[in-house]
PDB file of N, CA and C in Angstrom:
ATOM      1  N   UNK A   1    -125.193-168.688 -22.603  1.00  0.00           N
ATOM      2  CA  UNK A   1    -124.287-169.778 -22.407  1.00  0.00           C
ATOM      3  C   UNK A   1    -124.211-170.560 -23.708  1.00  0.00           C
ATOM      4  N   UNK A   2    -123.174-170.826 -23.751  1.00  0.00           N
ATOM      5  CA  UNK A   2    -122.705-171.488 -25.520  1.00  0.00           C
ATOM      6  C   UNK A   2    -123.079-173.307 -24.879  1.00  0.00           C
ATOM      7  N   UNK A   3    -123.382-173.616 -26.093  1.00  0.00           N
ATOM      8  CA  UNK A   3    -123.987-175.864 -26.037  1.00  0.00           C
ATOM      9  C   UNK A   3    -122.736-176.052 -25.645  1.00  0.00           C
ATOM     10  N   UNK A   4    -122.943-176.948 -24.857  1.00  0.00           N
ATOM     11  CA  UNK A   4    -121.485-177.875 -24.657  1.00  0.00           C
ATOM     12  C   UNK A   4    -120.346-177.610 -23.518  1.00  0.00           C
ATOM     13  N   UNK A   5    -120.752-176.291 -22.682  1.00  0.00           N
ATOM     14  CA  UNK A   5    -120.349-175.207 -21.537  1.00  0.00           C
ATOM     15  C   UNK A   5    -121.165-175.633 -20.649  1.00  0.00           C
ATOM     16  N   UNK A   6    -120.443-175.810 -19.061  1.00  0.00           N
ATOM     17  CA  UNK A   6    -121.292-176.437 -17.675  1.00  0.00           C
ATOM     18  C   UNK A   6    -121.574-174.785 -17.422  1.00  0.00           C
ATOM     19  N   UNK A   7    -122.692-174.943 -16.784  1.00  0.00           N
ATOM     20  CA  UNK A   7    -123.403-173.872 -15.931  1.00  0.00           C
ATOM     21  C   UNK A   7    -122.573-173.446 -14.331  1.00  0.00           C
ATOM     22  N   UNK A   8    -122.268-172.563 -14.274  1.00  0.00           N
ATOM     23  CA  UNK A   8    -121.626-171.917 -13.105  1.00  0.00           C
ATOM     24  C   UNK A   8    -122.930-172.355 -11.843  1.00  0.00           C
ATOM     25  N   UNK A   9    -124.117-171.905 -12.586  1.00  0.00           N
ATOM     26  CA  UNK A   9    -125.338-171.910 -11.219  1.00  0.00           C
ATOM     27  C   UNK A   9    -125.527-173.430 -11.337  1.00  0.00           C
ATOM     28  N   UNK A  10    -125.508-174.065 -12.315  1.00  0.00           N
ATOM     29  CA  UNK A  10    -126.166-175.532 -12.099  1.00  0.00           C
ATOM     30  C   UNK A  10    -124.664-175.803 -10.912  1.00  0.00           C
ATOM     31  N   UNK A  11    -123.448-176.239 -10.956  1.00  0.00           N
ATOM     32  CA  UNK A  11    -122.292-176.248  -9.664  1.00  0.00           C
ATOM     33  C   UNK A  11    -122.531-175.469  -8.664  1.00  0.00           C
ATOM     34  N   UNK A  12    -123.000-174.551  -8.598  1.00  0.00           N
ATOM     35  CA  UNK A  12    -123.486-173.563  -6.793  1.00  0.00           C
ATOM     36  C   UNK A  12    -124.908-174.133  -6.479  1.00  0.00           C
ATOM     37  N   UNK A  13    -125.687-174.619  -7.404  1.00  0.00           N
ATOM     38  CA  UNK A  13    -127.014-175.414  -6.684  1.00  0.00           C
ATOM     39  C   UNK A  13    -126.519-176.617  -6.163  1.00  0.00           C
ATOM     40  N   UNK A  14    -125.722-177.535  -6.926  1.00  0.00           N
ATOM     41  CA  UNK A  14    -125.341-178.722  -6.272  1.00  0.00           C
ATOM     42  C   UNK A  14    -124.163-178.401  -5.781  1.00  0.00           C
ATOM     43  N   UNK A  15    -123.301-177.431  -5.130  1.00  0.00           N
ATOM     44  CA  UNK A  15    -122.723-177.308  -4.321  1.00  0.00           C
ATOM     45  C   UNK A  15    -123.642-176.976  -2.655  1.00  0.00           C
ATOM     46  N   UNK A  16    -124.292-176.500  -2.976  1.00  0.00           N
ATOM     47  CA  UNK A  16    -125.243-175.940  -1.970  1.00  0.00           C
ATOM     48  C   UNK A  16    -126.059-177.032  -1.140  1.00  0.00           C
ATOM     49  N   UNK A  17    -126.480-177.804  -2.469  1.00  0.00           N
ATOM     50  CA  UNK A  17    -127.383-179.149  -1.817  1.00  0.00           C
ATOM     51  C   UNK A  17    -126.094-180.051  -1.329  1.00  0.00           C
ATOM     52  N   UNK A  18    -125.379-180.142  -1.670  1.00  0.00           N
ATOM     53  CA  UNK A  18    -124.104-181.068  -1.012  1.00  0.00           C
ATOM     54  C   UNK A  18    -123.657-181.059  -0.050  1.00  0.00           C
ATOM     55  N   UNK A  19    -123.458-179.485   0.644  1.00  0.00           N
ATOM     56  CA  UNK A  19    -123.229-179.112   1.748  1.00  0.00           C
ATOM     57  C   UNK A  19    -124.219-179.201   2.898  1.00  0.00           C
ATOM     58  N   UNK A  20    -125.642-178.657   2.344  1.00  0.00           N
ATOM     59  CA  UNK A  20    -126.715-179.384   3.256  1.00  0.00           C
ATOM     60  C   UNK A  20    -126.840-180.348   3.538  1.00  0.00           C
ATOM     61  N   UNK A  21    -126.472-181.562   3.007  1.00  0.00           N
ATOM     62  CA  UNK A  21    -126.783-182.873   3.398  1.00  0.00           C
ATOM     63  C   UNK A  21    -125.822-183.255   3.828  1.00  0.00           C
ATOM     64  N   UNK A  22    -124.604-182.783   4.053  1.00  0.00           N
ATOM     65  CA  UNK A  22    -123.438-182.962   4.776  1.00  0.00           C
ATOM     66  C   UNK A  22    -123.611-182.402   5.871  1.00  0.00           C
ATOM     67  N   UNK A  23    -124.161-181.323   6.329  1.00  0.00           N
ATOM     68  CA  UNK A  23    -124.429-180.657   7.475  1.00  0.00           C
ATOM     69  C   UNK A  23    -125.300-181.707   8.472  1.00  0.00           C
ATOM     70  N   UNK A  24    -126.783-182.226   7.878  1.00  0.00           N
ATOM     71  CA  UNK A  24    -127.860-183.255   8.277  1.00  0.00           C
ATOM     72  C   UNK A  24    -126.751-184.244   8.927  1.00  0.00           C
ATOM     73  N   UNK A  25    -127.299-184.517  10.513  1.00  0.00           N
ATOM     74  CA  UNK A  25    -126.933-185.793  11.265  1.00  0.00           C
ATOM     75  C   UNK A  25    -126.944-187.248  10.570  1.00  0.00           C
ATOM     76  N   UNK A  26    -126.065-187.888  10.746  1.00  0.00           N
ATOM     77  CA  UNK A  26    -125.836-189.301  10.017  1.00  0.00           C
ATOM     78  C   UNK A  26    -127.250-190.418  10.817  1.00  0.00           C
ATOM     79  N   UNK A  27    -127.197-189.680  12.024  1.00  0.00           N
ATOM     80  CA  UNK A  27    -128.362-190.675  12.820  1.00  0.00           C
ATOM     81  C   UNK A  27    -129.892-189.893  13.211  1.00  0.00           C
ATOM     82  N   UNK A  28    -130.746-190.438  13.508  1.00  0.00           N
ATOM     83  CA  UNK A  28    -131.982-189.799  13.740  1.00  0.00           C
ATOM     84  C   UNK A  28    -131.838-189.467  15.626  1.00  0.00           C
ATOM     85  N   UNK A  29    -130.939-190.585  16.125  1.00  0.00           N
ATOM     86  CA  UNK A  29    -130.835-190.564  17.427  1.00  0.00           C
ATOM     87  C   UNK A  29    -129.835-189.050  17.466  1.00  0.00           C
ATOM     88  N   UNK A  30    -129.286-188.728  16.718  1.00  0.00           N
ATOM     89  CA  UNK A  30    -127.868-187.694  17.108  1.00  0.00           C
ATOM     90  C   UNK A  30    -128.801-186.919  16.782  1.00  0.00           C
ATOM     91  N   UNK A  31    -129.722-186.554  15.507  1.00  0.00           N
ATOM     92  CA  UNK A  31    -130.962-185.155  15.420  1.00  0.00           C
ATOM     93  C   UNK A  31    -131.736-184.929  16.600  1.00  0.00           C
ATOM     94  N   UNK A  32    -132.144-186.119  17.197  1.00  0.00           N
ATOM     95  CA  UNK A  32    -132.810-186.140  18.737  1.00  0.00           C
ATOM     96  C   UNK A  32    -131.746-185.353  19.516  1.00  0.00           C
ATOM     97  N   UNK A  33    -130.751-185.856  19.875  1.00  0.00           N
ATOM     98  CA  UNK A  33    -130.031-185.276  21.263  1.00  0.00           C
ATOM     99  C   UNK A  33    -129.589-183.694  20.790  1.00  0.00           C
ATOM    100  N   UNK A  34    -129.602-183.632  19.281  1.00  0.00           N
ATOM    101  CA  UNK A  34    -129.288-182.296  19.021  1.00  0.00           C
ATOM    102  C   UNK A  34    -130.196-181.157  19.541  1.00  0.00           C
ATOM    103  N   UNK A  35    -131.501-181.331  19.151  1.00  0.00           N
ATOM    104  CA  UNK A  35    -132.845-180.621  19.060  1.00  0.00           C
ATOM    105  C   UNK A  35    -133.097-180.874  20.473  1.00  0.00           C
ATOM    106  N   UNK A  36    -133.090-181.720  21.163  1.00  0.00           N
ATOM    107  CA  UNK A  36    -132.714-181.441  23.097  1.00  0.00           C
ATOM    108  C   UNK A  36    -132.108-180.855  23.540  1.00  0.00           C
ATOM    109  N   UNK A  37    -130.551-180.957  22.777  1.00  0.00           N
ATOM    110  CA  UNK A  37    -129.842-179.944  23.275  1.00  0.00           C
ATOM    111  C   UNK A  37    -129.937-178.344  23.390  1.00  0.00           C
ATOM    112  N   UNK A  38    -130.711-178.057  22.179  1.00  0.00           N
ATOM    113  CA  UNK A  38    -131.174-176.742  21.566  1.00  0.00           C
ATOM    114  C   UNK A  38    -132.153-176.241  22.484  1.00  0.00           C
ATOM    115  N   UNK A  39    -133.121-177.436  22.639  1.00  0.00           N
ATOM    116  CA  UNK A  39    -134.022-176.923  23.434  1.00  0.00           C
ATOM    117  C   UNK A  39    -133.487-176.479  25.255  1.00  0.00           C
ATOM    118  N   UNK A  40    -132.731-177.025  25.692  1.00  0.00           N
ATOM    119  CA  UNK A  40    -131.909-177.066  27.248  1.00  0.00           C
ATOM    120  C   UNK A  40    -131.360-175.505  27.110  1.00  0.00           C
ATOM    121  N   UNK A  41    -130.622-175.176  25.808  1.00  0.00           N
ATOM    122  CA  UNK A  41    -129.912-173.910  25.433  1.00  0.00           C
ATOM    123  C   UNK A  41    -130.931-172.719  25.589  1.00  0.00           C
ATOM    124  N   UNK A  42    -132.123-173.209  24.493  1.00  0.00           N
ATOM    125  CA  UNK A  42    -132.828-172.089  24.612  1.00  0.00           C
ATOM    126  C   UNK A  42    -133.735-171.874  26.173  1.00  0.00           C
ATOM    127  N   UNK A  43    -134.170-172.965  27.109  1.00  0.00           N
ATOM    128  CA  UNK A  43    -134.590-172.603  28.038  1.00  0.00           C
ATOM    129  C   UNK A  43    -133.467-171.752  29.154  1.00  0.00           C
ATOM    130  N   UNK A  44    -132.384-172.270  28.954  1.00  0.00           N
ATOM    131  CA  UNK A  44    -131.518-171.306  29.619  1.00  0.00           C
ATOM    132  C   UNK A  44    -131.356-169.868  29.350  1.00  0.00           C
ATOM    133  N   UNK A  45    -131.186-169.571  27.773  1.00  0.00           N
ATOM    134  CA  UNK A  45    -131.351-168.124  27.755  1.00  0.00           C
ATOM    135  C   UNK A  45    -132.739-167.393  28.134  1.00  0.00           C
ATOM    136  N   UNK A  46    -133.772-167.980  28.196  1.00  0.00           N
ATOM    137  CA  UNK A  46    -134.722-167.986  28.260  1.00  0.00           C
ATOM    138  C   UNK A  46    -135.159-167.410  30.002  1.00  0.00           C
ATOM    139  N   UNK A  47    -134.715-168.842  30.627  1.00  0.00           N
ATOM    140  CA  UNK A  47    -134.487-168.327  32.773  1.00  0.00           C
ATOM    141  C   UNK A  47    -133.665-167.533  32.730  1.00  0.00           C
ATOM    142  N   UNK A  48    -132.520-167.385  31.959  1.00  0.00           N
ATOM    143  CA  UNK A  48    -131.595-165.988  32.655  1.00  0.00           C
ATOM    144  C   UNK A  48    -131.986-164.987  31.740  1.00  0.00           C
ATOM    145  N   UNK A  49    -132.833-164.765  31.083  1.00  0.00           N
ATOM    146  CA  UNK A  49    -133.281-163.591  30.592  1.00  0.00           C
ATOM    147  C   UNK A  49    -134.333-162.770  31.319  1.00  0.00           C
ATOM    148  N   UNK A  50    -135.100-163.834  31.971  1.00  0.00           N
ATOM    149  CA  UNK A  50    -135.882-163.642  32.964  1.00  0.00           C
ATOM    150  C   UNK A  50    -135.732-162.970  34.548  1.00  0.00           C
ATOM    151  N   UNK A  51    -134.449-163.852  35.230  1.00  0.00           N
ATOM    152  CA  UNK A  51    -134.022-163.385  36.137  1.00  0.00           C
ATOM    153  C   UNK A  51    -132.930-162.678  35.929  1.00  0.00           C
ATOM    154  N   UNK A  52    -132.408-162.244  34.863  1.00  0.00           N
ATOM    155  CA  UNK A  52    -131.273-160.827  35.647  1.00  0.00           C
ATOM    156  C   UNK A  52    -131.362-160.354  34.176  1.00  0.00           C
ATOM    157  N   UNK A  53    -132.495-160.034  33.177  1.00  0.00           N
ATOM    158  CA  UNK A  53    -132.296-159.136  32.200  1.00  0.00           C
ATOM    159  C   UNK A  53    -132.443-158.133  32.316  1.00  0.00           C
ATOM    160  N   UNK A  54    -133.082-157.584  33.621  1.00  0.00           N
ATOM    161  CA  UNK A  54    -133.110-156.045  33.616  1.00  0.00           C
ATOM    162  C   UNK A  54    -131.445-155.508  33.919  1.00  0.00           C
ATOM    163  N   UNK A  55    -130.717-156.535  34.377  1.00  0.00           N
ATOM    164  CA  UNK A  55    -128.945-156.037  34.201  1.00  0.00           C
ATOM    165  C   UNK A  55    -128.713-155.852  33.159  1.00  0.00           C
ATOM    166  N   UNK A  56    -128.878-155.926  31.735  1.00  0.00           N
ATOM    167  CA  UNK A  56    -128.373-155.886  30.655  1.00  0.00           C
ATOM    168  C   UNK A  56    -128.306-157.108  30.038  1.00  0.00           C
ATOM    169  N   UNK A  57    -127.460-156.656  28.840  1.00  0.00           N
ATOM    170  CA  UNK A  57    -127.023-158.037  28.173  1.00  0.00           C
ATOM    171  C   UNK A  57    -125.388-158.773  28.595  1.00  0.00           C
ATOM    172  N   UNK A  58    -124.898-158.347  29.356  1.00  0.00           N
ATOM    173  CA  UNK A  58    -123.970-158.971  29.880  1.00  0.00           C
ATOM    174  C   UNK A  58    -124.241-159.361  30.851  1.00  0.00           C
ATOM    175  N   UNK A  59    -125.563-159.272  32.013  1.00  0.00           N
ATOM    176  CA  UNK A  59    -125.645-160.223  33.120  1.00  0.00           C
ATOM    177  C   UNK A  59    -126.561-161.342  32.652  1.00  0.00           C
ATOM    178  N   UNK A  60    -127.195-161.420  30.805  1.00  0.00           N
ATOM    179  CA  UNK A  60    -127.579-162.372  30.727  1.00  0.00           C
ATOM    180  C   UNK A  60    -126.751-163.619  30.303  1.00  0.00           C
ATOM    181  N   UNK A  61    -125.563-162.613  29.651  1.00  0.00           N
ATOM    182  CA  UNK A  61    -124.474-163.502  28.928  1.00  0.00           C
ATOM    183  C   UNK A  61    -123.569-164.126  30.251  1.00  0.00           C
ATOM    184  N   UNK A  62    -123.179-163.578  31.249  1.00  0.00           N
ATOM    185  CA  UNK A  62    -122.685-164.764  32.029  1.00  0.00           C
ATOM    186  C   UNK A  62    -123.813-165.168  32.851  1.00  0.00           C
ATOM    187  N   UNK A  63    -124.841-165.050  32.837  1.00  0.00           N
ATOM    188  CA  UNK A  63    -126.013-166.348  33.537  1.00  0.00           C
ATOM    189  C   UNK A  63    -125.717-167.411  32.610  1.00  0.00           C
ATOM    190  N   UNK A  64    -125.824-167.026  31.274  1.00  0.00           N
ATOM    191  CA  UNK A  64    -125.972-168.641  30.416  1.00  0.00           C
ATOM    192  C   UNK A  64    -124.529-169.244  30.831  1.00  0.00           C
ATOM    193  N   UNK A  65    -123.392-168.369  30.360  1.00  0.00           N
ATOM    194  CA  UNK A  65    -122.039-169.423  30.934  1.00  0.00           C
ATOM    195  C   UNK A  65    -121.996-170.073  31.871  1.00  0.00           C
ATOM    196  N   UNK A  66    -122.628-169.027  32.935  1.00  0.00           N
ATOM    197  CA  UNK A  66    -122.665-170.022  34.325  1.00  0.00           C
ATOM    198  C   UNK A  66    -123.273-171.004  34.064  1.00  0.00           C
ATOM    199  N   UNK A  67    -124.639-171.135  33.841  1.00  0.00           N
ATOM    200  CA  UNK A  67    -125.629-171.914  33.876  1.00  0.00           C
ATOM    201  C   UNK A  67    -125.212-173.314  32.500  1.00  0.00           C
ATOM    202  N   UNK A  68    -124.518-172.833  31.603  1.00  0.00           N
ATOM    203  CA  UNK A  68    -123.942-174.124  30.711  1.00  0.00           C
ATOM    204  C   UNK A  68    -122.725-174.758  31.333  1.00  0.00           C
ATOM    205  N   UNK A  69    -121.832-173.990  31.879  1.00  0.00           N
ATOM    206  CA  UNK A  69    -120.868-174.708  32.441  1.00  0.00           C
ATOM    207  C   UNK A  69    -121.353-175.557  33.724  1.00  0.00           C
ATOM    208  N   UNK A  70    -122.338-175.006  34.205  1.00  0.00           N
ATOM    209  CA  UNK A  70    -123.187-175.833  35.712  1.00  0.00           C
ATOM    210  C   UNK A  70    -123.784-177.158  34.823  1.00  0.00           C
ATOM    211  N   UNK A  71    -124.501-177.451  33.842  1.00  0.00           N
ATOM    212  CA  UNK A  71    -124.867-178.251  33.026  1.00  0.00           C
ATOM    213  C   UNK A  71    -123.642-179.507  32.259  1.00  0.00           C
ATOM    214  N   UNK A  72    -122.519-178.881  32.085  1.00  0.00           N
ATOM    215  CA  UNK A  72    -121.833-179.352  31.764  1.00  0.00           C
ATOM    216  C   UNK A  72    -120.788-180.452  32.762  1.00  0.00           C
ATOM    217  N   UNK A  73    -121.072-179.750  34.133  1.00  0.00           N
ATOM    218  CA  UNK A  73    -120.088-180.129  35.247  1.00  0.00           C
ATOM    219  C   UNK A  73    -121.219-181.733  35.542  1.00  0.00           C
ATOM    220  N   UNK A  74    -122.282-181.066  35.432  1.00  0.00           N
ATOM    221  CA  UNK A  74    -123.633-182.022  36.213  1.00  0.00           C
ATOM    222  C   UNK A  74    -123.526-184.020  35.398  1.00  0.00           C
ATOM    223  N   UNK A  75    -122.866-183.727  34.342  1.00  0.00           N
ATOM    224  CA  UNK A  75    -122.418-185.094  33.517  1.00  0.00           C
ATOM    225  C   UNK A  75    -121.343-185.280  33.863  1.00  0.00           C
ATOM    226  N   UNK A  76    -120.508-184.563  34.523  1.00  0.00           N
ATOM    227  CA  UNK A  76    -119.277-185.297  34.576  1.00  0.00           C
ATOM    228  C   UNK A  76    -119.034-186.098  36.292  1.00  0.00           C
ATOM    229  N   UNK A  77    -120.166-185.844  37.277  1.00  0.00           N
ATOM    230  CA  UNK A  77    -120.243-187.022  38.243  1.00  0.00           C
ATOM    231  C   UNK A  77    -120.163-188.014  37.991  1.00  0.00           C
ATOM    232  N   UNK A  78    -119.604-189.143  38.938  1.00  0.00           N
ATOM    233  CA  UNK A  78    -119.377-190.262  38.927  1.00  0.00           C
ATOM    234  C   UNK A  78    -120.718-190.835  39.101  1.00  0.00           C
ATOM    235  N   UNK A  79    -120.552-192.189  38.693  1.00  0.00           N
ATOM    236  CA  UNK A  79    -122.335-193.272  38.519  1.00  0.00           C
ATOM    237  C   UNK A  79    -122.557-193.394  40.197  1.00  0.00           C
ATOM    238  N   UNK A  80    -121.453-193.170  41.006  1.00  0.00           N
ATOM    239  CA  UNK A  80    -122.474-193.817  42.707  1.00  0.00           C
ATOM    240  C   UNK A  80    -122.915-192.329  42.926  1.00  0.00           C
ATOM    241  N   UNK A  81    -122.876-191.182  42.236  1.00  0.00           N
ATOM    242  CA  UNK A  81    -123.738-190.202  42.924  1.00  0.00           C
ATOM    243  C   UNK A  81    -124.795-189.701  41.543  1.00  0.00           C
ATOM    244  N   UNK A  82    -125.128-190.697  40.860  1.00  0.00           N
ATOM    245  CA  UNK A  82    -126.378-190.751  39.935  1.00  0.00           C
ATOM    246  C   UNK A  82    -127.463-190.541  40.968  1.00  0.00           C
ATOM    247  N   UNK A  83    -127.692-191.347  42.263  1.00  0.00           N
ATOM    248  CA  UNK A  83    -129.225-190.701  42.307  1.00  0.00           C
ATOM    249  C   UNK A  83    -129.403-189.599  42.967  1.00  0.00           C
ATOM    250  N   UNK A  84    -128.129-188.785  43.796  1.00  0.00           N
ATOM    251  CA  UNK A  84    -127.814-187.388  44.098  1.00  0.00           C
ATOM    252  C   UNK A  84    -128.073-186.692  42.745  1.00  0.00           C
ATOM    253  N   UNK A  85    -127.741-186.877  41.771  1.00  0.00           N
ATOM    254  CA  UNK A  85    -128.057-186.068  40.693  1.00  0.00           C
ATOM    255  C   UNK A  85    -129.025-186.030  40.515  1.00  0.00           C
ATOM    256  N   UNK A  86    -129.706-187.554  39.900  1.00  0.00           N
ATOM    257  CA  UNK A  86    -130.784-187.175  39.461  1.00  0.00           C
ATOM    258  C   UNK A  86    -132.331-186.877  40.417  1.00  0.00           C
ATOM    259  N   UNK A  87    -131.917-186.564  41.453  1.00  0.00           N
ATOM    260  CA  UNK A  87    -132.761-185.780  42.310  1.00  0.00           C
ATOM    261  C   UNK A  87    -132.879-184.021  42.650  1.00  0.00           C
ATOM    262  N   UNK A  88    -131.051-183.749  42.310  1.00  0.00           N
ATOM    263  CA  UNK A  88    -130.983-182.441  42.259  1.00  0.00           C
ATOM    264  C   UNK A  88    -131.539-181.509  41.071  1.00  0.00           C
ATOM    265  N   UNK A  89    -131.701-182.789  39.566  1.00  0.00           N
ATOM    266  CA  UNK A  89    -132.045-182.195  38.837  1.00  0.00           C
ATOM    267  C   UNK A  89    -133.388-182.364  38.178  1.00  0.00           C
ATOM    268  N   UNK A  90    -134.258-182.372  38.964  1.00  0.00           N
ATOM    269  CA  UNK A  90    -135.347-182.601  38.577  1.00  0.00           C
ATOM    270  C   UNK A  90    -136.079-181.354  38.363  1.00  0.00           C
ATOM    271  N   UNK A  91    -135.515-180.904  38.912  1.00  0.00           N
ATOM    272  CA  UNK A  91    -136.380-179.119  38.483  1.00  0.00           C
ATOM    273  C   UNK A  91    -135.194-178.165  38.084  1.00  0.00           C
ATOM    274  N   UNK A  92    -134.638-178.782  37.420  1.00  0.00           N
ATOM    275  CA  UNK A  92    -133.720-177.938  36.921  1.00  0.00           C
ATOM    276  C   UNK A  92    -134.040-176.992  35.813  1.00  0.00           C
ATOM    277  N   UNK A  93    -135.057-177.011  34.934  1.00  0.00           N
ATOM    278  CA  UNK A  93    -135.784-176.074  33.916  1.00  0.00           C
ATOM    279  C   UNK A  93    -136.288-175.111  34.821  1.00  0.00           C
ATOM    280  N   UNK A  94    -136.689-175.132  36.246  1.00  0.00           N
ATOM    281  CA  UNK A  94    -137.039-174.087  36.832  1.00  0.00           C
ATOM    282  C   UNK A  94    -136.186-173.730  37.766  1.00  0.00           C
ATOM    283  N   UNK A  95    -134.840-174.308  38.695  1.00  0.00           N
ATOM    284  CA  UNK A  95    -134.006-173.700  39.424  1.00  0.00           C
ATOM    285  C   UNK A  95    -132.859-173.482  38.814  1.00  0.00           C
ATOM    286  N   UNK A  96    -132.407-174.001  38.000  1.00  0.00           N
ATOM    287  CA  UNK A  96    -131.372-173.650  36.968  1.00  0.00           C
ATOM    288  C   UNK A  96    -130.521-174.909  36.908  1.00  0.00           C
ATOM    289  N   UNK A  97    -129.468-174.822  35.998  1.00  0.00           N
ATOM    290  CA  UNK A  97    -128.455-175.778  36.752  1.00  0.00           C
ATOM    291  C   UNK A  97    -126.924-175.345  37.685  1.00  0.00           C
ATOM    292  N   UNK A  98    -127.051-174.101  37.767  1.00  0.00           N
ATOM    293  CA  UNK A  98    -125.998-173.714  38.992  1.00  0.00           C
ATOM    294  C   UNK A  98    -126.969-174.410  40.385  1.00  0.00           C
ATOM    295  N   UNK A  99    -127.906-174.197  40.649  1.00  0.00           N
ATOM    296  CA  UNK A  99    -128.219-174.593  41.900  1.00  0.00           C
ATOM    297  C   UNK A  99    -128.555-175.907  41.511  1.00  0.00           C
ATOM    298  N   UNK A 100    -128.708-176.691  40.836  1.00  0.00           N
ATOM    299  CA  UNK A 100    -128.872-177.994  40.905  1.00  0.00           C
ATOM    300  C   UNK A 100    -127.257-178.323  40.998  1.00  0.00           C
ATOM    301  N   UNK A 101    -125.865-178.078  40.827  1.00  0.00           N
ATOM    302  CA  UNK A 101    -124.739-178.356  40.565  1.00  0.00           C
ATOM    303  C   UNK A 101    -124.419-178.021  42.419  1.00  0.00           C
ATOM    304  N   UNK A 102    -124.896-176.893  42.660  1.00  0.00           N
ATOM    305  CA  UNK A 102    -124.917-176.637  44.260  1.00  0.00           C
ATOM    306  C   UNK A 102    -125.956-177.899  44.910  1.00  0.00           C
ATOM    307  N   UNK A 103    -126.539-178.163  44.517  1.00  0.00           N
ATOM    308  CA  UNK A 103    -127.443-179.240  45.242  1.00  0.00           C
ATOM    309  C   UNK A 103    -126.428-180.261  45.129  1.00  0.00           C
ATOM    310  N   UNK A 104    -126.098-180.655  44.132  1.00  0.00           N
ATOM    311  CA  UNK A 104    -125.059-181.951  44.051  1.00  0.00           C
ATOM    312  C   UNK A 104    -124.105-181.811  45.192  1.00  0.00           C
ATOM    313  N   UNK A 105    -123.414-180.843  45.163  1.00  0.00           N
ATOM    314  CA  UNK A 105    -121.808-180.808  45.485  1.00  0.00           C
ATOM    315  C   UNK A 105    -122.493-180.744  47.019  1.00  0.00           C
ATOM    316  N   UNK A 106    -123.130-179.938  47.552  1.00  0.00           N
ATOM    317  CA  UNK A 106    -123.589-180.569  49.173  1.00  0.00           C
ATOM    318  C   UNK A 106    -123.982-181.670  49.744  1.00  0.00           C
ATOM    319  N   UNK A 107    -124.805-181.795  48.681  1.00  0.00           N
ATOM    320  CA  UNK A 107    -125.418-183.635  48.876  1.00  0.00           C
ATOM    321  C   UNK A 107    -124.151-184.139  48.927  1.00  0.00           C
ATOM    322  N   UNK A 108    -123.119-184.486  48.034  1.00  0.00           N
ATOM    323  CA  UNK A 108    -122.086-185.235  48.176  1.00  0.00           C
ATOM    324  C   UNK A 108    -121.319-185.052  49.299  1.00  0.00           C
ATOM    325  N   UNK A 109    -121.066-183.409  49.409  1.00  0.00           N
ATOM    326  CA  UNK A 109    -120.374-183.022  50.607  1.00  0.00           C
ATOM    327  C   UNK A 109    -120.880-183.754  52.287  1.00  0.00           C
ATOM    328  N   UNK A 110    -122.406-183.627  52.035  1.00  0.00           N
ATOM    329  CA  UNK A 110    -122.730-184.800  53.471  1.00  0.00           C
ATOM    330  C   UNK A 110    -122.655-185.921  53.262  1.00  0.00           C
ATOM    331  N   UNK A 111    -123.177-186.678  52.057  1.00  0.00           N
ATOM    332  CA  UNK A 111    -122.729-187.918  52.178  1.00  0.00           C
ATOM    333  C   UNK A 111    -121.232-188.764  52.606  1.00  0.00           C
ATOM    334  N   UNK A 112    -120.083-187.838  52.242  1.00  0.00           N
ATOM    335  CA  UNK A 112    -118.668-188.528  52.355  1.00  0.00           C
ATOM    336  C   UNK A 112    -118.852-187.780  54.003  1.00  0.00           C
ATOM    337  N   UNK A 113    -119.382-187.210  54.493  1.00  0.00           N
ATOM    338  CA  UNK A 113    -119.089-186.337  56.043  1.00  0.00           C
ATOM    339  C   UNK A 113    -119.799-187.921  56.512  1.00  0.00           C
ATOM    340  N   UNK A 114    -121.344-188.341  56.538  1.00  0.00           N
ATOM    341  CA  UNK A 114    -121.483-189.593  56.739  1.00  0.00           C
ATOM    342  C   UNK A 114    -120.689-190.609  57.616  1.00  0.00           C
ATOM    343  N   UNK A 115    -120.032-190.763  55.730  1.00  0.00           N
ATOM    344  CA  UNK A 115    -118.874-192.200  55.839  1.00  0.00           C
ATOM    345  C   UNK A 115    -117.719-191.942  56.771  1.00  0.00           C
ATOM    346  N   UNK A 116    -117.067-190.775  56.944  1.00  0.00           N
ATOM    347  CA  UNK A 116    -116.059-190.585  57.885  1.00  0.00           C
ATOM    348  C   UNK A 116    -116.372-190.777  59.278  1.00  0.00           C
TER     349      UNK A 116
END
């Protein structure tokens, strides 16, 4: 390299470090819910690898869909059936969250049978 010429590698090291620290969460609270989240992910592949991996890898791949979209549905209840939830999901690392999402939707289903 000739004096007075920028380095190609010195711009791809600090391109590299630039992008990493752009990647890094702005908050320590958002690295928390991330690394929870990761962890919820990996216990799911984890139970449906368990219960239906001797099907292959496609009855593990829709256990997790099921089981993330059951996770996903489980936040979108309304706050007066918070403590229906958070009773259905208390063992949800060990029953999954399809049957905790089935626990909900019955619980609710008797409760409004109840009120009528």
């Amino acid at each position: 390299m000739r004096p007075g010429t920028t380095s190609n590698v010195g711009r791809s090291v600090f391109l590299c470090i630039l992008l990493a620290v752009a990647g890094l969460p702005a908050f320590p609270v958002s690295a928390a819910n991330d690394a929870k989240e990761a962890d919820v992910r990996a216990d799911i592949v984890y139970r449906c690898y368990n219960v239906v991996g001797e099907f292959g890898s496609e009855g593990v791949e829709a256990c997790v869909k099921g089981e993330l979209s059951a996770m996903q549905a489980l936040k979108g209840y309304p706050r007066e059936a918070g403590e229906i939830v958070q009773r259905c999901t208390r063992q949800v690392q060990i029953t999954g969250g399809e049957w905790a999402k089935s626990c909900v939707d019955k619980d609710i289903a008797a409760r409004d049978m109840k009120k009528e």
